[in-house]
Protein backbone atom coordinates (compact mmCIF):
# COMPACT_ATOMS: atom_id res chain seq x y z
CA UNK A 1 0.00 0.00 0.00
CA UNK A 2 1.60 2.96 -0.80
CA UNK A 3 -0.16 5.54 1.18
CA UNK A 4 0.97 4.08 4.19
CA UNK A 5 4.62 4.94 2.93
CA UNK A 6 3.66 8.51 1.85
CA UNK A 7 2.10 9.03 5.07
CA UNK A 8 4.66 7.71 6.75
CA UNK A 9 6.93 10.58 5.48
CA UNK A 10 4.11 13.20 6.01
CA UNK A 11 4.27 14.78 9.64
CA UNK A 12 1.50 16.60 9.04
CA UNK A 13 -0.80 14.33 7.78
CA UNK A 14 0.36 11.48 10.41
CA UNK A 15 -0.90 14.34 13.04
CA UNK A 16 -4.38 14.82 11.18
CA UNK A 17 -5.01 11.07 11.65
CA UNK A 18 -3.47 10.20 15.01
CA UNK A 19 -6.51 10.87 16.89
CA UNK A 20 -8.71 9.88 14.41
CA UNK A 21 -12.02 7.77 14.17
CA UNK A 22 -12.81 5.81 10.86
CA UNK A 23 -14.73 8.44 9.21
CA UNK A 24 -12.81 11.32 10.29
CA UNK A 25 -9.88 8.74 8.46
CA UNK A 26 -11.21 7.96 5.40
CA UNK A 27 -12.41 11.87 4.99
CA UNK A 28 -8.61 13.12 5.23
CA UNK A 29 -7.67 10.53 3.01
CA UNK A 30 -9.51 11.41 0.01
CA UNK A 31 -8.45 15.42 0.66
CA UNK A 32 -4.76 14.15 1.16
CA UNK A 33 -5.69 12.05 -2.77
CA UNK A 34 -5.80 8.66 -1.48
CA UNK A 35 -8.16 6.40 -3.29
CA UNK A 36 -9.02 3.32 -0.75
CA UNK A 37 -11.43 0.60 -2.49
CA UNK A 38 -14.75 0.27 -0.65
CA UNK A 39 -12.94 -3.49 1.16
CA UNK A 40 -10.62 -1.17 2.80
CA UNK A 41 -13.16 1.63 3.73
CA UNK A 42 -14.78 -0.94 5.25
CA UNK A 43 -11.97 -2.26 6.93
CA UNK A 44 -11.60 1.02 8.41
CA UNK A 45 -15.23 1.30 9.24
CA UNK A 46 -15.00 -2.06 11.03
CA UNK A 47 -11.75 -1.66 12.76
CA UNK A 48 -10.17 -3.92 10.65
CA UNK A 49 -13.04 -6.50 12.68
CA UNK A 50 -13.10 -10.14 11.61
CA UNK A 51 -9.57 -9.67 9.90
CA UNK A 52 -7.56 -12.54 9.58
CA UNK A 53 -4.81 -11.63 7.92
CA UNK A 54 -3.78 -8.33 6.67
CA UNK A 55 0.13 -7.11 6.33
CA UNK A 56 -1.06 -3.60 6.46
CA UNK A 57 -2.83 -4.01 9.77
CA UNK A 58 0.61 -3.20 11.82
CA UNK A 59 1.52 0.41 10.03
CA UNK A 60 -2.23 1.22 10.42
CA UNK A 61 -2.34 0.62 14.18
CA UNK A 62 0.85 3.17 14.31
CA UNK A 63 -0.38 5.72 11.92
CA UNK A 64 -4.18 5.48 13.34
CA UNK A 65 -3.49 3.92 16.74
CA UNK A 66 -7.18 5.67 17.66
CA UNK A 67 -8.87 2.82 15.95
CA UNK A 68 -7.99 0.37 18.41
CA UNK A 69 -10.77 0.06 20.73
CA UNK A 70 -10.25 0.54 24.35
CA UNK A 71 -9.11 -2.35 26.27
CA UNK A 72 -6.82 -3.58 22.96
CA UNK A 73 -2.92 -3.77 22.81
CA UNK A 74 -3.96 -3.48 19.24
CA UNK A 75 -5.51 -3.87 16.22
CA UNK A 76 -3.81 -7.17 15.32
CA UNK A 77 -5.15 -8.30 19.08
CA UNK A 78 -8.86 -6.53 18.42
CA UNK A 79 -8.98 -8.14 15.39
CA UNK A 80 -8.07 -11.59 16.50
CA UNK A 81 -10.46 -11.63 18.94
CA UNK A 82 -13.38 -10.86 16.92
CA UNK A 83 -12.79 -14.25 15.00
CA UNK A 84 -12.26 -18.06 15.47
CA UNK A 85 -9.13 -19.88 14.38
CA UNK A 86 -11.71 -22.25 12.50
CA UNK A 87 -13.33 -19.48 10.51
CA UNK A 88 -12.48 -20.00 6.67
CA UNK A 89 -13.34 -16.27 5.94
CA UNK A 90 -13.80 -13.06 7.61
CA UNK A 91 -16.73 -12.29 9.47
CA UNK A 92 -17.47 -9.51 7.60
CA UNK A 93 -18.48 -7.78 4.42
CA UNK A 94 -16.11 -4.75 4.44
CA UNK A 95 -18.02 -3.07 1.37
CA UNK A 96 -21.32 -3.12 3.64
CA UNK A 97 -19.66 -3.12 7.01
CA UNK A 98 -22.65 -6.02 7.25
CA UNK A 99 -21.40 -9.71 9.08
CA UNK A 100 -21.44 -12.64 7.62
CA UNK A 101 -24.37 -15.19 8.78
């Protein structure tokens, strides 16, 4: 993903979204001309909920560590939790932010 590296390089815009909640996220990064398919608006949405897997999940807890709900070392921890080890797919349909029956 490589708005994670711009924004890693962007003090300003790391500021903008330290604090901030999904919306407030996905709103400064279409002004800052970041183009996120609706799977990873709804990843943000969902708080990266039902993930399984997802390399990106790390550099978004540091550059958004408000997304981690309270009581979470993390998003890679919040995220784990909201799923079994047996489940074949995520819970969730990020497009829709709607879960899975």
């Amino acid at each position: 993903m490589g708005s994670i590296v711009a924004v890693k390089k962007d003090e300003s815009l790391k500021a903008q979204l330290k604090d901030a909640q999904p919306e407030e996220i996905l709103r400064i990064a279409e002004q800052a001309g970041f183009n996120f398919s609706e799977e990873i608006k709804g990843r943000f949405r969902n708080r990266w909920a039902g993930v399984y897997f997802c390399p990106q999940r790390e550099d978004i807890n540091e550059i958004c560590p408000a997304l981690c709900p309270p009581g979470f070392k993390s998003l890679a921890e919040y995220s784990q939790s909201t799923f079994s080890p047996w489940d074949t797919q995520e819970k969730y349909d990020f497009r829709s932010g709607v879960k899975y029956s």
